[in-house]
N, C-alpha and C. Protein backbone atom coordinates (compact mmCIF):
# COMPACT_ATOMS: atom_id res chain seq x y z
N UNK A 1 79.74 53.30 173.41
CA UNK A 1 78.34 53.45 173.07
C UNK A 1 78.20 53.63 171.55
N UNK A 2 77.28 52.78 170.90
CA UNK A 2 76.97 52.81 169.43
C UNK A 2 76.08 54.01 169.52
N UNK A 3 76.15 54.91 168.44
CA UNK A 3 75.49 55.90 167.76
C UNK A 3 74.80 57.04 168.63
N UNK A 4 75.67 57.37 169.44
CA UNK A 4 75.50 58.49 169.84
C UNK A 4 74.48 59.88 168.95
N UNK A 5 73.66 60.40 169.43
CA UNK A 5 72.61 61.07 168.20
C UNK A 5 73.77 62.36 167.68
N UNK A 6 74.60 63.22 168.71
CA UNK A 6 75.24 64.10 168.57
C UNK A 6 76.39 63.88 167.60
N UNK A 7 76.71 62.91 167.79
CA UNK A 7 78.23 62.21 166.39
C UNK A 7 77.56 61.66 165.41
N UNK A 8 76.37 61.03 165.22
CA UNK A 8 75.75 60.92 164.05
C UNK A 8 75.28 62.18 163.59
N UNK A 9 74.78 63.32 163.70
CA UNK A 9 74.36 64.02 163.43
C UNK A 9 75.70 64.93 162.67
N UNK A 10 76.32 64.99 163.38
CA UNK A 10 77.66 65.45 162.46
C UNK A 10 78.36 65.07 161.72
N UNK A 11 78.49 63.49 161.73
CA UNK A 11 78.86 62.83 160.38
C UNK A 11 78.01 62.68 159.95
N UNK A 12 76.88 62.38 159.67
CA UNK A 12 75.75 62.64 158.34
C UNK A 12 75.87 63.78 157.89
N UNK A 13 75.77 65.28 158.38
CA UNK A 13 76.46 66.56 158.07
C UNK A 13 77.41 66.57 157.10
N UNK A 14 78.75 65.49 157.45
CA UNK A 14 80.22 65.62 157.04
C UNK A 14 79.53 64.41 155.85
N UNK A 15 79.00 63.49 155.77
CA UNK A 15 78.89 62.94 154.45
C UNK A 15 78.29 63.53 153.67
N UNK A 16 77.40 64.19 154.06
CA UNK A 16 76.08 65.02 152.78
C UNK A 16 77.11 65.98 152.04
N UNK A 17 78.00 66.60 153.04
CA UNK A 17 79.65 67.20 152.62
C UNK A 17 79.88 66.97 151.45
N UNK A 18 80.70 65.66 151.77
CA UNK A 18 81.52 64.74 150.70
C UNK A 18 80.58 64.27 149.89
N UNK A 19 79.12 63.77 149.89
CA UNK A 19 78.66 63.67 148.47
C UNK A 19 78.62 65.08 147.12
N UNK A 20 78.19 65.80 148.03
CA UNK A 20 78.52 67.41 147.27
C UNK A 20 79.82 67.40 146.77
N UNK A 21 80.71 67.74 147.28
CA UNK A 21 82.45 67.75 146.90
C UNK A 21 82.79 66.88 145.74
N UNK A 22 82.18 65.88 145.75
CA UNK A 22 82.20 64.82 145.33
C UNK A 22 81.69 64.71 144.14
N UNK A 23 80.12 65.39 143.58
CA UNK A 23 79.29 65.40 142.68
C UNK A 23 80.21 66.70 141.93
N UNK A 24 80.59 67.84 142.72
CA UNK A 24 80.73 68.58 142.27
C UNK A 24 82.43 69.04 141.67
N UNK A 25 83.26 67.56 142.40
CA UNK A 25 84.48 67.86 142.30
C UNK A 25 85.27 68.94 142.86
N UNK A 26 84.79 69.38 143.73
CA UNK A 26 85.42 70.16 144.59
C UNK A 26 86.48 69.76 145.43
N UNK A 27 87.96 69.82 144.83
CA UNK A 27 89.10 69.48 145.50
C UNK A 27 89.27 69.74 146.42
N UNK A 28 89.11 71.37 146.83
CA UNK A 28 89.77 71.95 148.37
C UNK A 28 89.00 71.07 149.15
N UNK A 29 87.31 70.60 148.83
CA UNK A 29 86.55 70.35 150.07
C UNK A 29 87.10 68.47 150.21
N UNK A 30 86.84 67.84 149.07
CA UNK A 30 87.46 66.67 149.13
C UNK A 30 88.72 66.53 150.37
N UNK A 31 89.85 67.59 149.58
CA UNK A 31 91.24 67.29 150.55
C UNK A 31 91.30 67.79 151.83
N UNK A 32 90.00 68.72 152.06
CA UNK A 32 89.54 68.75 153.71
C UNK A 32 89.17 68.08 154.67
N UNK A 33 88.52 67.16 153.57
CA UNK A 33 87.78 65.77 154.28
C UNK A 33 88.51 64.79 154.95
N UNK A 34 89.48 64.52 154.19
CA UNK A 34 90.63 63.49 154.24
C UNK A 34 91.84 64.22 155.46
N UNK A 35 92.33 62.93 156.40
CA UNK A 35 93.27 63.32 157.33
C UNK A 35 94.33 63.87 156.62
N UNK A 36 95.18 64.37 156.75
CA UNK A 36 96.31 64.65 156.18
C UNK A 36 97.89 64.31 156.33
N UNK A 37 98.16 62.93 156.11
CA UNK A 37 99.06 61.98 156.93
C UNK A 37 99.06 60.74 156.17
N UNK A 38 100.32 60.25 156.07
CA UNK A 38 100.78 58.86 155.29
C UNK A 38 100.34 58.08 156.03
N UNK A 39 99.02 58.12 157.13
CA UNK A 39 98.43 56.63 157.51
C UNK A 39 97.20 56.43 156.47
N UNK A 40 96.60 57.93 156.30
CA UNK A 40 95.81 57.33 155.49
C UNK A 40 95.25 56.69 154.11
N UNK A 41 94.53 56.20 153.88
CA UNK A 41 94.59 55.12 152.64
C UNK A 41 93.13 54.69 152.00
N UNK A 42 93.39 54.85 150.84
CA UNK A 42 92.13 54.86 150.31
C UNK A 42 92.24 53.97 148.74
N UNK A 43 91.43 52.85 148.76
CA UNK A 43 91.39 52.17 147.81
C UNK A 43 90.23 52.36 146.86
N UNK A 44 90.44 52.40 145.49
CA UNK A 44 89.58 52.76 144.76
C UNK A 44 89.22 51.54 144.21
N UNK A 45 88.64 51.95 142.72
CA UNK A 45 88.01 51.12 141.88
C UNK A 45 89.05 50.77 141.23
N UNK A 46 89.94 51.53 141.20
CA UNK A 46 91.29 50.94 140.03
C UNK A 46 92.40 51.71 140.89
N UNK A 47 92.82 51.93 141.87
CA UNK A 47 93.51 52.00 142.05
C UNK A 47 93.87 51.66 144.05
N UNK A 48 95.20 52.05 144.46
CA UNK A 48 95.31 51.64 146.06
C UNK A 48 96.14 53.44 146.23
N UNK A 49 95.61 53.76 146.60
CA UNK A 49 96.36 54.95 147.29
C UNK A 49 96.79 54.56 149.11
N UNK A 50 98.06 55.06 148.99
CA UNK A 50 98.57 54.94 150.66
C UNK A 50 99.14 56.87 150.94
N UNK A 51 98.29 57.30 151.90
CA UNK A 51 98.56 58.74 152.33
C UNK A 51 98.09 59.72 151.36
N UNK A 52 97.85 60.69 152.05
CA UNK A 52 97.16 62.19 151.72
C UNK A 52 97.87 62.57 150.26
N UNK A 53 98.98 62.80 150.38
CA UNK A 53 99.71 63.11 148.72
C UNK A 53 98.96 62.15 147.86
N UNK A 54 99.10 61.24 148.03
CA UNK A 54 98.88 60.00 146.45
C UNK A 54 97.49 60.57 146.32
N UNK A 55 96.40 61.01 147.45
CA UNK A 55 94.69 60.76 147.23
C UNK A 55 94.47 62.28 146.69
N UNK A 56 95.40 62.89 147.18
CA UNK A 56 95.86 64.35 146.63
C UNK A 56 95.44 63.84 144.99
N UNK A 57 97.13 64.04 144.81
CA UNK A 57 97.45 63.93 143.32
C UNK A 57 96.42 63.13 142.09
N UNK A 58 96.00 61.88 142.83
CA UNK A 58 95.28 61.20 142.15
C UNK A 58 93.81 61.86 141.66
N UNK A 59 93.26 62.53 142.51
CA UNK A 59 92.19 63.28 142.45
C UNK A 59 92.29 64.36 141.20
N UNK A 60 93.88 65.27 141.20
CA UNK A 60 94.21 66.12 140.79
C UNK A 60 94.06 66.07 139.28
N UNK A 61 95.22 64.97 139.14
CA UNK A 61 94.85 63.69 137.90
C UNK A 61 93.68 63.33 136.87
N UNK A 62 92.87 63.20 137.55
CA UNK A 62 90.90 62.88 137.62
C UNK A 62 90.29 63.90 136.35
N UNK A 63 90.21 63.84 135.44
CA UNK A 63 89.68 64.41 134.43
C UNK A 63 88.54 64.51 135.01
N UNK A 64 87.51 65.95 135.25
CA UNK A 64 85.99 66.08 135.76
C UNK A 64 85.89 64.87 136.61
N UNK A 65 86.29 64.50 137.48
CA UNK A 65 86.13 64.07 138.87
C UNK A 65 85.53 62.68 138.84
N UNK A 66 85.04 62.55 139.80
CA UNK A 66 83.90 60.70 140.30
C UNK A 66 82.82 61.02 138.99
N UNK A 67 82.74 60.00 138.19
CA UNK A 67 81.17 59.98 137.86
C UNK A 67 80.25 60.24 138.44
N UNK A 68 79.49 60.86 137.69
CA UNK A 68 78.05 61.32 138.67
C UNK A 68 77.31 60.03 139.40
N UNK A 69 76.64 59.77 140.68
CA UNK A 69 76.07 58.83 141.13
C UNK A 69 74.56 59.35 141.82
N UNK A 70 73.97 57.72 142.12
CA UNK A 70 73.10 57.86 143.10
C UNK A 70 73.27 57.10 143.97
N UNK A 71 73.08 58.09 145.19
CA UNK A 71 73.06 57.05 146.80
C UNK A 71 71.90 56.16 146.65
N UNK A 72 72.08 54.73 146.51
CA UNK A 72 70.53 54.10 146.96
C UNK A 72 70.50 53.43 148.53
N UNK A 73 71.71 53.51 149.68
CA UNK A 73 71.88 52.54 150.69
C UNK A 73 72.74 53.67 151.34
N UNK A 74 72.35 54.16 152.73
CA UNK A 74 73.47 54.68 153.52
C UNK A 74 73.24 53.94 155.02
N UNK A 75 74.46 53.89 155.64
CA UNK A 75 74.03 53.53 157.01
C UNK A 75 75.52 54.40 157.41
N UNK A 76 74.89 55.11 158.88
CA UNK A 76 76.64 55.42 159.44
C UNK A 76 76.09 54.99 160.66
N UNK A 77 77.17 54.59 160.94
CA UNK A 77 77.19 53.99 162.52
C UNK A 77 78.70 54.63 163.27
N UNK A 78 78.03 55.47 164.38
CA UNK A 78 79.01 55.74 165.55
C UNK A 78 79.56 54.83 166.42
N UNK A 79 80.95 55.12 166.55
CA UNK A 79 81.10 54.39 167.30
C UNK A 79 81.92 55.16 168.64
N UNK A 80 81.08 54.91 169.98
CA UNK A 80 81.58 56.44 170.93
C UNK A 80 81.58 58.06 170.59
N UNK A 81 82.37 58.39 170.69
CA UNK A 81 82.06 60.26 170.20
C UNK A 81 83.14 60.11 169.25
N UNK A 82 84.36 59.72 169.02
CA UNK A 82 85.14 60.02 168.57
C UNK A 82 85.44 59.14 166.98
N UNK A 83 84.96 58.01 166.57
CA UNK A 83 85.04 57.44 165.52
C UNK A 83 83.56 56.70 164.69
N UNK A 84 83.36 56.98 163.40
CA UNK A 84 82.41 56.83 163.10
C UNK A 84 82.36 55.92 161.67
N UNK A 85 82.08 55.22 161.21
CA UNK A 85 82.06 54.52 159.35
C UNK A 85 80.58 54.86 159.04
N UNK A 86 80.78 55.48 157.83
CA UNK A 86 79.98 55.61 156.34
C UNK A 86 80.29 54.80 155.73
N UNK A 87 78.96 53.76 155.55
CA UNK A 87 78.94 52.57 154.13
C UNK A 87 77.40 53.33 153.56
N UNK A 88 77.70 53.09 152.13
CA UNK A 88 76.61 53.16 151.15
C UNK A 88 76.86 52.36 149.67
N UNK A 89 75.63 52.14 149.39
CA UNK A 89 75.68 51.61 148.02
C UNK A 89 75.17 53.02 146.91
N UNK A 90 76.02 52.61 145.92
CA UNK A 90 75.56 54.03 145.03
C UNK A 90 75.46 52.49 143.42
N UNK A 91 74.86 53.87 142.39
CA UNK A 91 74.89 53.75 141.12
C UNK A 91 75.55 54.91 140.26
N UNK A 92 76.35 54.15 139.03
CA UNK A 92 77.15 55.76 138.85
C UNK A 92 75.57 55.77 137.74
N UNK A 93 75.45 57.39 137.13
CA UNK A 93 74.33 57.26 136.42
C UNK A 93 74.34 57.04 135.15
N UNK A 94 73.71 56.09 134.82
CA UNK A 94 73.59 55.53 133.51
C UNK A 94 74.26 54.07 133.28
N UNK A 95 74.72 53.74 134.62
CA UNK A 95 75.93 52.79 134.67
C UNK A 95 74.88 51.73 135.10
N UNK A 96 75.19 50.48 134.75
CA UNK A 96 74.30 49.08 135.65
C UNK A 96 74.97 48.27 136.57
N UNK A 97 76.24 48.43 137.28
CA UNK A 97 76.69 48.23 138.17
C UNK A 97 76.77 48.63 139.71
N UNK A 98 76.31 48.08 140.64
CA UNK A 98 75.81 48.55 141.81
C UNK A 98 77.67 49.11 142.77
N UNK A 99 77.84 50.04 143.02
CA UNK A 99 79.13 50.62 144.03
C UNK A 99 79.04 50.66 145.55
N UNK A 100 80.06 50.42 145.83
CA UNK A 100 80.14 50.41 147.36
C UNK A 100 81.38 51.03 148.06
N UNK A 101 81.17 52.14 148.88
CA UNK A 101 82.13 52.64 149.15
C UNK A 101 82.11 52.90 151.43
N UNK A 102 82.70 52.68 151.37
CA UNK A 102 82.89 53.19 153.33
C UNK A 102 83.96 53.99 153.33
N UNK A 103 83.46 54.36 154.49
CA UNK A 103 84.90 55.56 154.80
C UNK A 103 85.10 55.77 156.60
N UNK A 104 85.80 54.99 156.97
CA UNK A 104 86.12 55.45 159.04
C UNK A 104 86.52 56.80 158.86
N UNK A 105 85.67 57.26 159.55
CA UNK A 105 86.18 59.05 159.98
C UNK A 105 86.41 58.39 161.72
N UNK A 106 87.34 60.05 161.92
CA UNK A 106 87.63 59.96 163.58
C UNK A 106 88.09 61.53 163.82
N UNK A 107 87.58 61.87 164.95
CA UNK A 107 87.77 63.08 165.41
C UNK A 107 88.62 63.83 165.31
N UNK A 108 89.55 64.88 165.37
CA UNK A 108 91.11 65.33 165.44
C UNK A 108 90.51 66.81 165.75
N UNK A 109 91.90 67.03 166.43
CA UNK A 109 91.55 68.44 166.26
C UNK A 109 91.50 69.75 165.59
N UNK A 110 92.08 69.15 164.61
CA UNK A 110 91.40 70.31 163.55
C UNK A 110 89.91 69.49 163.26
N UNK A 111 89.20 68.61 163.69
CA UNK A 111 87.61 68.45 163.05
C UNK A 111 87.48 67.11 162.98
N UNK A 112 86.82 66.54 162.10
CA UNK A 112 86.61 64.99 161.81
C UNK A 112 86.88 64.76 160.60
N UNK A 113 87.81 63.94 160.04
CA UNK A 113 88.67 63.58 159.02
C UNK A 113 88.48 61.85 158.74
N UNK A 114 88.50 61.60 157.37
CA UNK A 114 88.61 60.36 156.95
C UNK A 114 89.58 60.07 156.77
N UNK A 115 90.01 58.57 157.50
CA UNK A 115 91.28 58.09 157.85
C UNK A 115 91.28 56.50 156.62
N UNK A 116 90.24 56.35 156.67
CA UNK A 116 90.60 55.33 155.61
C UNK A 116 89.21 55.24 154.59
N UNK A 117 89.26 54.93 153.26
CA UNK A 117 88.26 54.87 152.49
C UNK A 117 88.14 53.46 151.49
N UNK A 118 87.64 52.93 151.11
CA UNK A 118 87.28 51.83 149.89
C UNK A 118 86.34 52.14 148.95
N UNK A 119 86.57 52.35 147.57
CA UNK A 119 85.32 51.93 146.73
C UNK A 119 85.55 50.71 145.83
N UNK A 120 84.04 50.69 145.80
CA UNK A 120 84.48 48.96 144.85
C UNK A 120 83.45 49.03 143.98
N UNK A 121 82.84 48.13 142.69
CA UNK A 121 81.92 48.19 142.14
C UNK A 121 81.71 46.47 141.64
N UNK A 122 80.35 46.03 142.02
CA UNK A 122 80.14 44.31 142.02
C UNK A 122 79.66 44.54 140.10
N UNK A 123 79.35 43.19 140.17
CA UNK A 123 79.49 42.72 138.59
C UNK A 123 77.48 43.59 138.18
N UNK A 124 77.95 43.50 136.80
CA UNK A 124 76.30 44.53 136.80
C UNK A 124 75.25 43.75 136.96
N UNK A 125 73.94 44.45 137.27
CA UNK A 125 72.79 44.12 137.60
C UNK A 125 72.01 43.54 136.46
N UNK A 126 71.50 42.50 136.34
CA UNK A 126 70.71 42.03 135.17
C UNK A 126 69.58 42.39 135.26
């Protein structure tokens, strides 16, 4: 069953999360977010991380964190109770290039964790 109201409602919860963490650079909450396991993998704008250490460290790395952004596009779509994707389009601010990032979360039992992530950024806006 697509989009269950009860698993959307908690991953919209868990993204509003990660945009905070995110704006604010908050590591502990970031590396909460994320599964914690060499399956997962997260490709950036400049870089390919494979597993929790590299997205770790790389973060760690991160002089004052993600550029500041704006969400202009979210959609999450459930899928059953147990797995869900966040796509949105952002702008970093001040920047004229439109970003795009998703992220599959899936249930576990310690909570709901992102198992894989992408950001990308298309050529700028004229």
């Amino acid at each position: 069953m697509l989009n269950d109201p009860e698993t959307l409602a908690e991953i919209t919860s868990l993204a509003d999360l990660y945009e905070k963490a995110l704006g604010d650079n908050d590591l502990g909450t970031l590396d909460a977010l994320f599964h914690d396991g060499p399956e997962t993998v997260r490709y950036g704008v400049g870089e390919n991380l494979y597993g929790f250490e590299e997205i770790h460290d790389f973060r760690k790395r991160r002089p004052g964190g993600s550029p500041p952004r704006k969400v202009l596009r979210r959609v999450i779509t459930a899928i059953g109770r147990d797995v869900a994707v966040v796509d949105l389009e952002f702008q970093r601010l001040g920047g004229t290039k439109i970003g795009r990032q998703s992220q599959t979360w899936f249930r576990t039992g310690q909570g709901w964790k992102i198992l894989a992530a992408h950001v990308s950024l298309m050529a700028d806006v004229s």
